[in-house]
ModelCIF file with pLDDT and N, C-alpha, C, O atoms, coordinates in Angstrom:
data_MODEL
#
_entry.id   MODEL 
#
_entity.id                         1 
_entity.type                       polymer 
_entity.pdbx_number_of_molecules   1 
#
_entity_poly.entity_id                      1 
_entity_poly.type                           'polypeptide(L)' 
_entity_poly.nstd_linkage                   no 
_entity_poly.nstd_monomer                   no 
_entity_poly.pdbx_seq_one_letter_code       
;(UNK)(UNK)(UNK)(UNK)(UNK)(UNK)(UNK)(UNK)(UNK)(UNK)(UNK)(UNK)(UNK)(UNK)(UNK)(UNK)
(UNK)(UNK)(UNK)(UNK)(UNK)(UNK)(UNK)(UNK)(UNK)(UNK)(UNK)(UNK)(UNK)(UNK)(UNK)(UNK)
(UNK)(UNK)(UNK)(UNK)(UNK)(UNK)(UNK)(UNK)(UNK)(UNK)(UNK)(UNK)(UNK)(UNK)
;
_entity_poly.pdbx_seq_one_letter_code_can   XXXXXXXXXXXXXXXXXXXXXXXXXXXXXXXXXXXXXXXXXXXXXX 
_entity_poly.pdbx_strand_id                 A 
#
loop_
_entity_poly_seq.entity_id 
_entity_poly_seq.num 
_entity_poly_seq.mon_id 
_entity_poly_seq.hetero 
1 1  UNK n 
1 2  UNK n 
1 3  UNK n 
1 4  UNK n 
1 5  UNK n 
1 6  UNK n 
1 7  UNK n 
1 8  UNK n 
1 9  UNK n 
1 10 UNK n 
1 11 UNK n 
1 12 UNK n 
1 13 UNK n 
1 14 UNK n 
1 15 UNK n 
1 16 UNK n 
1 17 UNK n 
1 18 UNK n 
1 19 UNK n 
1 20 UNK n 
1 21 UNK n 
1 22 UNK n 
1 23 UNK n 
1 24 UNK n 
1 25 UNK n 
1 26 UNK n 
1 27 UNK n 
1 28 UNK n 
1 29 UNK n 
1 30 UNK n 
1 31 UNK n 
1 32 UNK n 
1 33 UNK n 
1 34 UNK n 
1 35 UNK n 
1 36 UNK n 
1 37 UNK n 
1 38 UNK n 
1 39 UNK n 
1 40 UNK n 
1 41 UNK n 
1 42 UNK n 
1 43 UNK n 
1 44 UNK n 
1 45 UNK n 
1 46 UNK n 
#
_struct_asym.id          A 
_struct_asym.entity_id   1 
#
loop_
_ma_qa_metric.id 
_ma_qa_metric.mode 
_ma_qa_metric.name 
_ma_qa_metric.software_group_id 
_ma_qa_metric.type 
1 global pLDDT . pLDDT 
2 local  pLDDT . pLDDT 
#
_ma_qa_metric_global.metric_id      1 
_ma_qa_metric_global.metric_value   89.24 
_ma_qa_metric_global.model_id       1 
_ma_qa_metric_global.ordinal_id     1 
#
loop_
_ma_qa_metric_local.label_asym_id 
_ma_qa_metric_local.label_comp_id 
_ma_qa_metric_local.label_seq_id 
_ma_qa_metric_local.metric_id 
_ma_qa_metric_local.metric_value 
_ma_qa_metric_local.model_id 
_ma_qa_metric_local.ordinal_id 
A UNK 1  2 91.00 1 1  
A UNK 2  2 92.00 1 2  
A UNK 3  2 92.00 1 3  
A UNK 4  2 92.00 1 4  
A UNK 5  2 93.00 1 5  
A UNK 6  2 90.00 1 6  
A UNK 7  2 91.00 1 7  
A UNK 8  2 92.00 1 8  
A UNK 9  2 90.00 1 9  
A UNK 10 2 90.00 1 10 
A UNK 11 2 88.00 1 11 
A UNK 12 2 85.00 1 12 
A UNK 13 2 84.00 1 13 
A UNK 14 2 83.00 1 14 
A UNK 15 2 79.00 1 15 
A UNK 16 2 71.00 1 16 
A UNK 17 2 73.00 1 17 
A UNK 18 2 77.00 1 18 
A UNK 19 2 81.00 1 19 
A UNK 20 2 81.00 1 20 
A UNK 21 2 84.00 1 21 
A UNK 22 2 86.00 1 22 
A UNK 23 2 88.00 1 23 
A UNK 24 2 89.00 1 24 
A UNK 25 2 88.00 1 25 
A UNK 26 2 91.00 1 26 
A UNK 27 2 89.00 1 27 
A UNK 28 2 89.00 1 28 
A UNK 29 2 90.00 1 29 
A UNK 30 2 91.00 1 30 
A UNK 31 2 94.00 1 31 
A UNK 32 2 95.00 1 32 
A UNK 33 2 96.00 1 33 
A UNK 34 2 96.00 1 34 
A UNK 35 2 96.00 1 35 
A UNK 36 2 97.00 1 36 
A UNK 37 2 97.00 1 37 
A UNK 38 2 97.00 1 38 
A UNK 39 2 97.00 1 39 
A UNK 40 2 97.00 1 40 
A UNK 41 2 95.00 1 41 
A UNK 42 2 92.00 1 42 
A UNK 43 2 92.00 1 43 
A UNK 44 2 88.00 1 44 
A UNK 45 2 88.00 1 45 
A UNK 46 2 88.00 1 46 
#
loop_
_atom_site.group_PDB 
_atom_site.id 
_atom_site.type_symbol 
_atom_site.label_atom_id 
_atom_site.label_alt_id 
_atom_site.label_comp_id 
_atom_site.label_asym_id 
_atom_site.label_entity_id 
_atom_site.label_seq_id 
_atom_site.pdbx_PDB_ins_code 
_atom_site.Cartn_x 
_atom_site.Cartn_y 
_atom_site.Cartn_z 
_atom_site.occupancy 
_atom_site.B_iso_or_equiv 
_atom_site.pdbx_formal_charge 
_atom_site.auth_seq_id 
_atom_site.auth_comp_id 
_atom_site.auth_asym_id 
_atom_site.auth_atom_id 
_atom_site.pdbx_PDB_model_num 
ATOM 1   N N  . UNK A 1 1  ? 36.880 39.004 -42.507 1.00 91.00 ? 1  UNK A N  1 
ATOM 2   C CA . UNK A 1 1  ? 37.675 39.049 -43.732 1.00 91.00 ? 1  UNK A CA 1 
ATOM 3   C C  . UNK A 1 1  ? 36.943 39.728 -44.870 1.00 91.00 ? 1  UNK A C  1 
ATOM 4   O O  . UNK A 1 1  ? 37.663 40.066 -45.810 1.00 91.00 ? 1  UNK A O  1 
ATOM 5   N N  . UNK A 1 2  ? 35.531 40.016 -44.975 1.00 92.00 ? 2  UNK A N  1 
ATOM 6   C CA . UNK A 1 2  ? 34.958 40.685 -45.483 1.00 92.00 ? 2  UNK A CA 1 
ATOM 7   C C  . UNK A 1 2  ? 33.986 42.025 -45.122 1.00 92.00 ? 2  UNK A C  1 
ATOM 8   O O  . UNK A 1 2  ? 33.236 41.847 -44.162 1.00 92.00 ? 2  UNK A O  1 
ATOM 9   N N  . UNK A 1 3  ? 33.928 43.110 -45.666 1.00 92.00 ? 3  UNK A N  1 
ATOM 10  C CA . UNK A 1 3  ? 32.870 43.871 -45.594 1.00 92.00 ? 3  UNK A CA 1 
ATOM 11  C C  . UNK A 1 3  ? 31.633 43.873 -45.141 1.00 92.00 ? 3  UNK A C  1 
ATOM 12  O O  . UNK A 1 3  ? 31.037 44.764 -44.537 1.00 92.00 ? 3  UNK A O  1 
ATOM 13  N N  . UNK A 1 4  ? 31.085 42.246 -45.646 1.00 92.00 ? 4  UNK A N  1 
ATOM 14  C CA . UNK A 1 4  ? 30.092 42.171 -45.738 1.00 92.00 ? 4  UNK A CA 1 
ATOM 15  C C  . UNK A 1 4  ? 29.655 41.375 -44.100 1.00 92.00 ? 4  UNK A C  1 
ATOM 16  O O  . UNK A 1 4  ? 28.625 40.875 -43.648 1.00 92.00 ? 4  UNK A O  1 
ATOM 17  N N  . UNK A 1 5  ? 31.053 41.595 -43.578 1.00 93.00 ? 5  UNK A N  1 
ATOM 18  C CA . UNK A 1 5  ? 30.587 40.454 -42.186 1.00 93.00 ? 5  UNK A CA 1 
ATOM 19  C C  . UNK A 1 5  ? 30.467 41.477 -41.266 1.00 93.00 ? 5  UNK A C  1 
ATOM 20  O O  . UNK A 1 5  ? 30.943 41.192 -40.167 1.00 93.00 ? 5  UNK A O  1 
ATOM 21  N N  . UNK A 1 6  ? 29.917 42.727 -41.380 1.00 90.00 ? 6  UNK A N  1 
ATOM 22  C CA . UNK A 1 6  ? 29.999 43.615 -40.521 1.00 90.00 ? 6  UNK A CA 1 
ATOM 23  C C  . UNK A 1 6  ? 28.372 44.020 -39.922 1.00 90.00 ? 6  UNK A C  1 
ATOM 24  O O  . UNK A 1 6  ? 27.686 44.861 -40.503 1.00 90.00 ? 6  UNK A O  1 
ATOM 25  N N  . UNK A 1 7  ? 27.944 43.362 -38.815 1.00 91.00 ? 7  UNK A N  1 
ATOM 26  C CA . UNK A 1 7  ? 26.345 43.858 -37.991 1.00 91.00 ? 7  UNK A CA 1 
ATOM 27  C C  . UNK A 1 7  ? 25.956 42.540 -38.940 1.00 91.00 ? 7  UNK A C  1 
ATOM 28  O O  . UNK A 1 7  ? 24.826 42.626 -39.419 1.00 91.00 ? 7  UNK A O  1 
ATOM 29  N N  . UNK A 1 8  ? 26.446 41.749 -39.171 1.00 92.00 ? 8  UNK A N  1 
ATOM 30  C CA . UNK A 1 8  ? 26.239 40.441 -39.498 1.00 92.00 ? 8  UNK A CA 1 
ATOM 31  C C  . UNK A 1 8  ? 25.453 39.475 -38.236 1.00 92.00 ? 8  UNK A C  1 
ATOM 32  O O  . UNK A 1 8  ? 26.130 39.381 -37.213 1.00 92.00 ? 8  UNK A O  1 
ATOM 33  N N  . UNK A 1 9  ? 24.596 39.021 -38.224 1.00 90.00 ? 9  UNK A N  1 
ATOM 34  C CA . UNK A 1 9  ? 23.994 37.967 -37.444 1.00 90.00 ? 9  UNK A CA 1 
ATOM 35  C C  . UNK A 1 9  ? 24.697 36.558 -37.086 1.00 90.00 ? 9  UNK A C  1 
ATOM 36  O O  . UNK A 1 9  ? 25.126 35.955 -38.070 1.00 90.00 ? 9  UNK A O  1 
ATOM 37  N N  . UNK A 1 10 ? 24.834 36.095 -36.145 1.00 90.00 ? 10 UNK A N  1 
ATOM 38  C CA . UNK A 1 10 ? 26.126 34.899 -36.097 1.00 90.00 ? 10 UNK A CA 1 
ATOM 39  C C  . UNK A 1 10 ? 25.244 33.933 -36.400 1.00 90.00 ? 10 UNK A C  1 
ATOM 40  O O  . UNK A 1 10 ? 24.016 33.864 -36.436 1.00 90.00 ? 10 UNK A O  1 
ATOM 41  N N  . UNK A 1 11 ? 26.440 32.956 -36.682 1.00 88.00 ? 11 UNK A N  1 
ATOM 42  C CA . UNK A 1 11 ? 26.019 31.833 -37.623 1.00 88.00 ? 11 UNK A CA 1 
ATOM 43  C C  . UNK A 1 11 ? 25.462 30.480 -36.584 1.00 88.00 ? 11 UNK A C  1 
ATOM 44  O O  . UNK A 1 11 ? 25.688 30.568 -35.377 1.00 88.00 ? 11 UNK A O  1 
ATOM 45  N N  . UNK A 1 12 ? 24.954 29.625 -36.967 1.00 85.00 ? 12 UNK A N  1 
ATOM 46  C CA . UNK A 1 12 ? 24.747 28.557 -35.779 1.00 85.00 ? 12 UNK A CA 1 
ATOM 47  C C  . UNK A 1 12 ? 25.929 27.475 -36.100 1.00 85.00 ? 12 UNK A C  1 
ATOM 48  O O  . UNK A 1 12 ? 26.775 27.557 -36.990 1.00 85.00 ? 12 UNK A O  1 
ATOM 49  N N  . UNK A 1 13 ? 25.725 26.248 -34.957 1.00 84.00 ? 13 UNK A N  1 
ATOM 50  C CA . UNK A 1 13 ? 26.281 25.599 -35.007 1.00 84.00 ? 13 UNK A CA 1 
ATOM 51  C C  . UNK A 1 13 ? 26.930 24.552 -36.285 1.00 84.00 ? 13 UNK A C  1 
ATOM 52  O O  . UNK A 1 13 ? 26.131 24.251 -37.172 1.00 84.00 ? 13 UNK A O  1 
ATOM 53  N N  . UNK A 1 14 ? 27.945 24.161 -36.354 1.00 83.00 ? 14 UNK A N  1 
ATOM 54  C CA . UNK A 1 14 ? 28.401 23.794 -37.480 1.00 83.00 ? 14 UNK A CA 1 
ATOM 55  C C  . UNK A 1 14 ? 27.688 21.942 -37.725 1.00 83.00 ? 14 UNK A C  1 
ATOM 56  O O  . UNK A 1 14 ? 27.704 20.978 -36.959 1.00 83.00 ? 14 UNK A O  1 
ATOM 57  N N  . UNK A 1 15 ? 27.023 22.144 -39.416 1.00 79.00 ? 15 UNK A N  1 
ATOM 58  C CA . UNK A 1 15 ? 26.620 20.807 -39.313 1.00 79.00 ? 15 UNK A CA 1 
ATOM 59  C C  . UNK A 1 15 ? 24.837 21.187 -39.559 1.00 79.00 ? 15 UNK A C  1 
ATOM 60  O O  . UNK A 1 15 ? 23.948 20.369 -39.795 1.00 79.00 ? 15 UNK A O  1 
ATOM 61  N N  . UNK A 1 16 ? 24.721 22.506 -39.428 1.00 71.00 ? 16 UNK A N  1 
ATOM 62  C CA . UNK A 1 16 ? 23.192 22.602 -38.989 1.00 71.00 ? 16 UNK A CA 1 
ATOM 63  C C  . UNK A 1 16 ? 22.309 22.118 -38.111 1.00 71.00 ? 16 UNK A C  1 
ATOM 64  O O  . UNK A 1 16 ? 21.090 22.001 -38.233 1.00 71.00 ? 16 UNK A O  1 
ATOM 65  N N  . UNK A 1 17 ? 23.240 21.755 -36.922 1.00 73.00 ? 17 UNK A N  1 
ATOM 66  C CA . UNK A 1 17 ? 22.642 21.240 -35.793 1.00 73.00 ? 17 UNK A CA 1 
ATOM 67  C C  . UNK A 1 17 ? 22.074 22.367 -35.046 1.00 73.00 ? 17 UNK A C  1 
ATOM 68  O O  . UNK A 1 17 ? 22.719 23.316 -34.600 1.00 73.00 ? 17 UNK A O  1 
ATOM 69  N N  . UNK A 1 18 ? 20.559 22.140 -34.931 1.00 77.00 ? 18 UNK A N  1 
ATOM 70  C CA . UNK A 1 18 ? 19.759 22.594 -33.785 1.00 77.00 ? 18 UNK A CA 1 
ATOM 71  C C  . UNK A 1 18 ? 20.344 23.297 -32.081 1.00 77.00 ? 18 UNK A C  1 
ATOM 72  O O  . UNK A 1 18 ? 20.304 22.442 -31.196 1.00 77.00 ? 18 UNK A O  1 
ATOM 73  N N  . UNK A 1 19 ? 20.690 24.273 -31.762 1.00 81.00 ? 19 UNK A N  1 
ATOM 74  C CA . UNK A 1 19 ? 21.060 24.583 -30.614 1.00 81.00 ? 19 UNK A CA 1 
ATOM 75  C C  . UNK A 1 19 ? 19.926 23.846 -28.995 1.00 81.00 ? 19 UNK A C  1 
ATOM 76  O O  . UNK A 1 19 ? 18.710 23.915 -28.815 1.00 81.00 ? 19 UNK A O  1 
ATOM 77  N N  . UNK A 1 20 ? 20.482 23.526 -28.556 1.00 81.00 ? 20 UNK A N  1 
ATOM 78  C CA . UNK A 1 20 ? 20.176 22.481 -27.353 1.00 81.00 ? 20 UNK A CA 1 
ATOM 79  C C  . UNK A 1 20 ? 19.349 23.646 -26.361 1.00 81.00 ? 20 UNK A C  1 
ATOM 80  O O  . UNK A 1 20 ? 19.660 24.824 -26.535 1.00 81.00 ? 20 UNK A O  1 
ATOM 81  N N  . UNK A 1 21 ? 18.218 23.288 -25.248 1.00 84.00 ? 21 UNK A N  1 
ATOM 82  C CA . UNK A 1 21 ? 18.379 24.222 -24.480 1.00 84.00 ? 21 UNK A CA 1 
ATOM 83  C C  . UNK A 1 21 ? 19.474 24.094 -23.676 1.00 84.00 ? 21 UNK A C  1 
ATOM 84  O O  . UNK A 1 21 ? 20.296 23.191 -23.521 1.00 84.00 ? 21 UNK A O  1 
ATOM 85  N N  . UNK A 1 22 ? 19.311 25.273 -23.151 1.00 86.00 ? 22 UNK A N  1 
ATOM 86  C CA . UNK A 1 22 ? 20.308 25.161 -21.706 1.00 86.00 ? 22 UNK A CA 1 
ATOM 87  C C  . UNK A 1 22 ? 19.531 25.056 -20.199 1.00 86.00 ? 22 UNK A C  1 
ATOM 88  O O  . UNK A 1 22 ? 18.583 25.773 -19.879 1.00 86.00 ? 22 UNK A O  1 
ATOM 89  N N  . UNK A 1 23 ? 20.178 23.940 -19.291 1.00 88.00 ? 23 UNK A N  1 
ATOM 90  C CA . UNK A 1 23 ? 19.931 23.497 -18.225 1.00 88.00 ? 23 UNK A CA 1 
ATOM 91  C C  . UNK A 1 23 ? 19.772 24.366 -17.197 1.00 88.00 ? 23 UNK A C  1 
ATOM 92  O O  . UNK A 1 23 ? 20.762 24.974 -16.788 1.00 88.00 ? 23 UNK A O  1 
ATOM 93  N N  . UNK A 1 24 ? 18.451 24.578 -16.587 1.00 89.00 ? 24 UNK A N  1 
ATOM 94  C CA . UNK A 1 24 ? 17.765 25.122 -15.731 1.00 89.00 ? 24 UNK A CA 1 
ATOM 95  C C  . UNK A 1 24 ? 17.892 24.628 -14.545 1.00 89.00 ? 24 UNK A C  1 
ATOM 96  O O  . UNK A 1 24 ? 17.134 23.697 -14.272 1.00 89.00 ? 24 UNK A O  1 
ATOM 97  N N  . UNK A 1 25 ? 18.693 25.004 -13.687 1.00 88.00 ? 25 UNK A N  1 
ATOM 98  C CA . UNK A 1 25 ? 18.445 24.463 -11.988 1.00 88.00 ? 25 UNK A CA 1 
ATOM 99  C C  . UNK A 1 25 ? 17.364 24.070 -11.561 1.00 88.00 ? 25 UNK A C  1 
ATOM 100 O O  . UNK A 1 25 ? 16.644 24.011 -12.558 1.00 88.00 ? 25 UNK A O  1 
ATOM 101 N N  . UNK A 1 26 ? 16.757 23.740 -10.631 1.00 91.00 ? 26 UNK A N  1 
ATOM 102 C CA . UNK A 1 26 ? 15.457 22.550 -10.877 1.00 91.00 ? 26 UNK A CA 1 
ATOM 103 C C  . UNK A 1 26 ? 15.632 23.645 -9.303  1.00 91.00 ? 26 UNK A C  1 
ATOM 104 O O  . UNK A 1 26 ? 16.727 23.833 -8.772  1.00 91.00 ? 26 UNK A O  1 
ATOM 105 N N  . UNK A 1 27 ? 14.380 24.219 -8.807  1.00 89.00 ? 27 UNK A N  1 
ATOM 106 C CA . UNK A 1 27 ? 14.299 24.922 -7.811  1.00 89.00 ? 27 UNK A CA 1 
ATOM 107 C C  . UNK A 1 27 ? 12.355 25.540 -7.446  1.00 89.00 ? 27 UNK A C  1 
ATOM 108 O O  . UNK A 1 27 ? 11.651 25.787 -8.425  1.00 89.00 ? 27 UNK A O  1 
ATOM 109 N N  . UNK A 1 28 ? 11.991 25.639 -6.552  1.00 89.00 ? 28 UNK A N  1 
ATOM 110 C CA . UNK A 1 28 ? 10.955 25.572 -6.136  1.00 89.00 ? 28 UNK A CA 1 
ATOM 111 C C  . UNK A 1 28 ? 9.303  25.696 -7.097  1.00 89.00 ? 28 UNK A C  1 
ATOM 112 O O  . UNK A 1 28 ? 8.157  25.260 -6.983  1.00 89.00 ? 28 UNK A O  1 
ATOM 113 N N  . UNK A 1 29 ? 10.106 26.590 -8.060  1.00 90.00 ? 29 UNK A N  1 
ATOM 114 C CA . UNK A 1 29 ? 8.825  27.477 -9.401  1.00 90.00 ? 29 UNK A CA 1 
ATOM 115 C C  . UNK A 1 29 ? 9.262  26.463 -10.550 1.00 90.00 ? 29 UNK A C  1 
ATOM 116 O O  . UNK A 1 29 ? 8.713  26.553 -11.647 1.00 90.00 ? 29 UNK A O  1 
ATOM 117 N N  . UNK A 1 30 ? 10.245 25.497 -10.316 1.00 91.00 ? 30 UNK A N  1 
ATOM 118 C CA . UNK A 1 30 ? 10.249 24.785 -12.128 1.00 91.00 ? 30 UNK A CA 1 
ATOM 119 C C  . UNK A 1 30 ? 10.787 23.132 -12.097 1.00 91.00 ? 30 UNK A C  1 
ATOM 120 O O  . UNK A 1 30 ? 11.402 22.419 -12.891 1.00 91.00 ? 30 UNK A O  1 
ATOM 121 N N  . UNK A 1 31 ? 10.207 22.947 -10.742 1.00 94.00 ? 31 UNK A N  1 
ATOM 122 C CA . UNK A 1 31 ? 10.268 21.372 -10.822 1.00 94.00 ? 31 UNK A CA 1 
ATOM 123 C C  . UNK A 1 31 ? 9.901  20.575 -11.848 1.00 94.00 ? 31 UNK A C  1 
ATOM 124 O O  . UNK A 1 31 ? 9.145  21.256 -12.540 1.00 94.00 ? 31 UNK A O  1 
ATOM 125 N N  . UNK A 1 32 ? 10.003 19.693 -12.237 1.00 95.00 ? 32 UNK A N  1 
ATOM 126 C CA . UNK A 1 32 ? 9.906  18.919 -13.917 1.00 95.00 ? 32 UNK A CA 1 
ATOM 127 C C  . UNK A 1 32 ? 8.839  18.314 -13.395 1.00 95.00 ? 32 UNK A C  1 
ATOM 128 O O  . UNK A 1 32 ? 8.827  17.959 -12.216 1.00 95.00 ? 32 UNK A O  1 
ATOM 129 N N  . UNK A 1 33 ? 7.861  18.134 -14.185 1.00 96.00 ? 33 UNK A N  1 
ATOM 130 C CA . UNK A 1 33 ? 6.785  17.549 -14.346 1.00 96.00 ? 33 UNK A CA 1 
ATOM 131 C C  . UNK A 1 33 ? 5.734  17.134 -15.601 1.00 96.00 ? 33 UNK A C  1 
ATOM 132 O O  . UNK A 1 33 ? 5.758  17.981 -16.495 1.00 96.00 ? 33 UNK A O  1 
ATOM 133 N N  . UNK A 1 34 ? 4.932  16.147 -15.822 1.00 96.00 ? 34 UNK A N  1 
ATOM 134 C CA . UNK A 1 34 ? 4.637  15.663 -17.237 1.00 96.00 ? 34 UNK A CA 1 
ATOM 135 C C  . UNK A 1 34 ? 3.449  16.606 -17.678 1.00 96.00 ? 34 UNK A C  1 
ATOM 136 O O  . UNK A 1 34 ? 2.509  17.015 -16.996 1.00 96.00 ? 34 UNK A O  1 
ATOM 137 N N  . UNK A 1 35 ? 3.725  16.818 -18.897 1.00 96.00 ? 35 UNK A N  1 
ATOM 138 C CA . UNK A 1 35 ? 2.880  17.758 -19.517 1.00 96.00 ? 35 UNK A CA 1 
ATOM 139 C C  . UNK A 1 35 ? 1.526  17.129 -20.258 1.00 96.00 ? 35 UNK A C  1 
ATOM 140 O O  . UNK A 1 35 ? 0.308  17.261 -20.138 1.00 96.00 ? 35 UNK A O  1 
ATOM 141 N N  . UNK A 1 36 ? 2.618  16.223 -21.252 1.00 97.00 ? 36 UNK A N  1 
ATOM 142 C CA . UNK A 1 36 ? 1.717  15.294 -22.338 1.00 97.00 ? 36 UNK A CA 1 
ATOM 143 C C  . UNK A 1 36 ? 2.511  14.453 -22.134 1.00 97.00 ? 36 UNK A C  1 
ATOM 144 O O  . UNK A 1 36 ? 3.656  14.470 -21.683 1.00 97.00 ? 36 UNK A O  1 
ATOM 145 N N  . UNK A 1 37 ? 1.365  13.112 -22.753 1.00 97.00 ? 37 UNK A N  1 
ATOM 146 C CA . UNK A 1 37 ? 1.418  11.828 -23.606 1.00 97.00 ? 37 UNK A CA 1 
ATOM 147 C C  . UNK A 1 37 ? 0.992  11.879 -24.678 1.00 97.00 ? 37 UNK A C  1 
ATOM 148 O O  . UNK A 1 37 ? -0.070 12.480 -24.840 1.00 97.00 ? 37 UNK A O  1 
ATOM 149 N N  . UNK A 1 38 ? 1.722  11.213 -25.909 1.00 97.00 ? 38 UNK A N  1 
ATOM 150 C CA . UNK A 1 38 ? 1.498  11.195 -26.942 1.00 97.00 ? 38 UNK A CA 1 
ATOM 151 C C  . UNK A 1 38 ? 1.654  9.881  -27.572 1.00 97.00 ? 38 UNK A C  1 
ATOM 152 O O  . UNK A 1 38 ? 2.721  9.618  -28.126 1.00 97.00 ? 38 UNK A O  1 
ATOM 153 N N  . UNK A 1 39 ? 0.680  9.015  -27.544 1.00 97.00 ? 39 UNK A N  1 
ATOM 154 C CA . UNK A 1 39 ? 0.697  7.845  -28.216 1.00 97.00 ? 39 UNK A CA 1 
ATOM 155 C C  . UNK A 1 39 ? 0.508  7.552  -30.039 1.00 97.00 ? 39 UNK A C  1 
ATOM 156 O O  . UNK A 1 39 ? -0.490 7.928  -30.654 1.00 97.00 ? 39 UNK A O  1 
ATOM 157 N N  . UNK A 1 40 ? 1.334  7.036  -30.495 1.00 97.00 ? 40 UNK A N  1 
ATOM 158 C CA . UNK A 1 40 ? 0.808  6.993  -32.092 1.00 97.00 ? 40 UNK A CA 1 
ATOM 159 C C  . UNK A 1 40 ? 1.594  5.416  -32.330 1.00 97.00 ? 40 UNK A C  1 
ATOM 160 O O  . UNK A 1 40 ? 2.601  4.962  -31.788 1.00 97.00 ? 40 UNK A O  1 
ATOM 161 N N  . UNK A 1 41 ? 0.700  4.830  -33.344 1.00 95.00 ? 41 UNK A N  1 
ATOM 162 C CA . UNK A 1 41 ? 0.923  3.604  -33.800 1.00 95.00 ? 41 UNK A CA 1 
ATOM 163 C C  . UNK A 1 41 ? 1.182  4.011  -35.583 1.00 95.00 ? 41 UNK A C  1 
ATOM 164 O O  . UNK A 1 41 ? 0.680  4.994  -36.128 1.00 95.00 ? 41 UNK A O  1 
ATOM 165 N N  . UNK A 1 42 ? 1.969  3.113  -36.185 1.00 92.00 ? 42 UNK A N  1 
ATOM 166 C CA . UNK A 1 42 ? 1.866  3.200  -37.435 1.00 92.00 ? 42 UNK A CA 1 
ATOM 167 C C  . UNK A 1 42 ? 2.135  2.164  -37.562 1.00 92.00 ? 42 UNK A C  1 
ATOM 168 O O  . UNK A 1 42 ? 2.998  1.447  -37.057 1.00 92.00 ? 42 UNK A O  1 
ATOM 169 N N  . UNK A 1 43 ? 0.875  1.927  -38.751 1.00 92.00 ? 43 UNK A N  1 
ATOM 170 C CA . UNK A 1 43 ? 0.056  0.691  -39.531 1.00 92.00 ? 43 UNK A CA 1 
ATOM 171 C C  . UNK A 1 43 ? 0.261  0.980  -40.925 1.00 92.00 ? 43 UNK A C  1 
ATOM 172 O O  . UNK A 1 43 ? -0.454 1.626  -41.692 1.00 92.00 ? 43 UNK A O  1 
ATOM 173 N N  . UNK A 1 44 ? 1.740  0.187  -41.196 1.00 88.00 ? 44 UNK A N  1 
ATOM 174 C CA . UNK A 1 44 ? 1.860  0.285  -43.300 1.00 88.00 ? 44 UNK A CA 1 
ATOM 175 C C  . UNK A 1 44 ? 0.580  -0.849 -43.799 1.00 88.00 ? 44 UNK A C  1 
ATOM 176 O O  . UNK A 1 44 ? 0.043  -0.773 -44.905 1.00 88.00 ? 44 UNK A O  1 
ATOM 177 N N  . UNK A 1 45 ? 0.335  -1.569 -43.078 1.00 88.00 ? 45 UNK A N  1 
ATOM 178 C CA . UNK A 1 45 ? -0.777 -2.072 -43.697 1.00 88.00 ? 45 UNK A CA 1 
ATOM 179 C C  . UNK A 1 45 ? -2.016 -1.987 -43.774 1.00 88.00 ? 45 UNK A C  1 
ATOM 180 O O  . UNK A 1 45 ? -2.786 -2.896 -44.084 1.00 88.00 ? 45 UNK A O  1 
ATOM 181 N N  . UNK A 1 46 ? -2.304 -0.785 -43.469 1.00 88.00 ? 46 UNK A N  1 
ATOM 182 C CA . UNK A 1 46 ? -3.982 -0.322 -43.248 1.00 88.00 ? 46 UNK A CA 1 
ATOM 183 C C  . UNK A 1 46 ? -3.661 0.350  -44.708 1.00 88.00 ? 46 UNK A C  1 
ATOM 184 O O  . UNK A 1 46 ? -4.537 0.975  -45.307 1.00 88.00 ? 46 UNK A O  1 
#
């Protein structure tokens, strides 16, 4: 509807929600497996 929407970059999802990945078939080179642990405690009273 405007001029200005022309070689325009598309917009993301509505809400400013983060785009999700997309789901990878699980096949010989990308079986899921643990990378990290990341433990953290928070202490308001220290």
């Amino acid at each position: 509807s405007s001029p200005y929407h022309k070689n325009r970059a598309l917009r993301g999802p509505r809400g400013g929600a983060v785009l999700r990945l997309l789901e990878r078939d699980i096949t010989f080179n990308n079986v899921p497996e643990i990378r990290e642990i990341t433990i953290a405690s928070n202490v308001p009273d220290a």
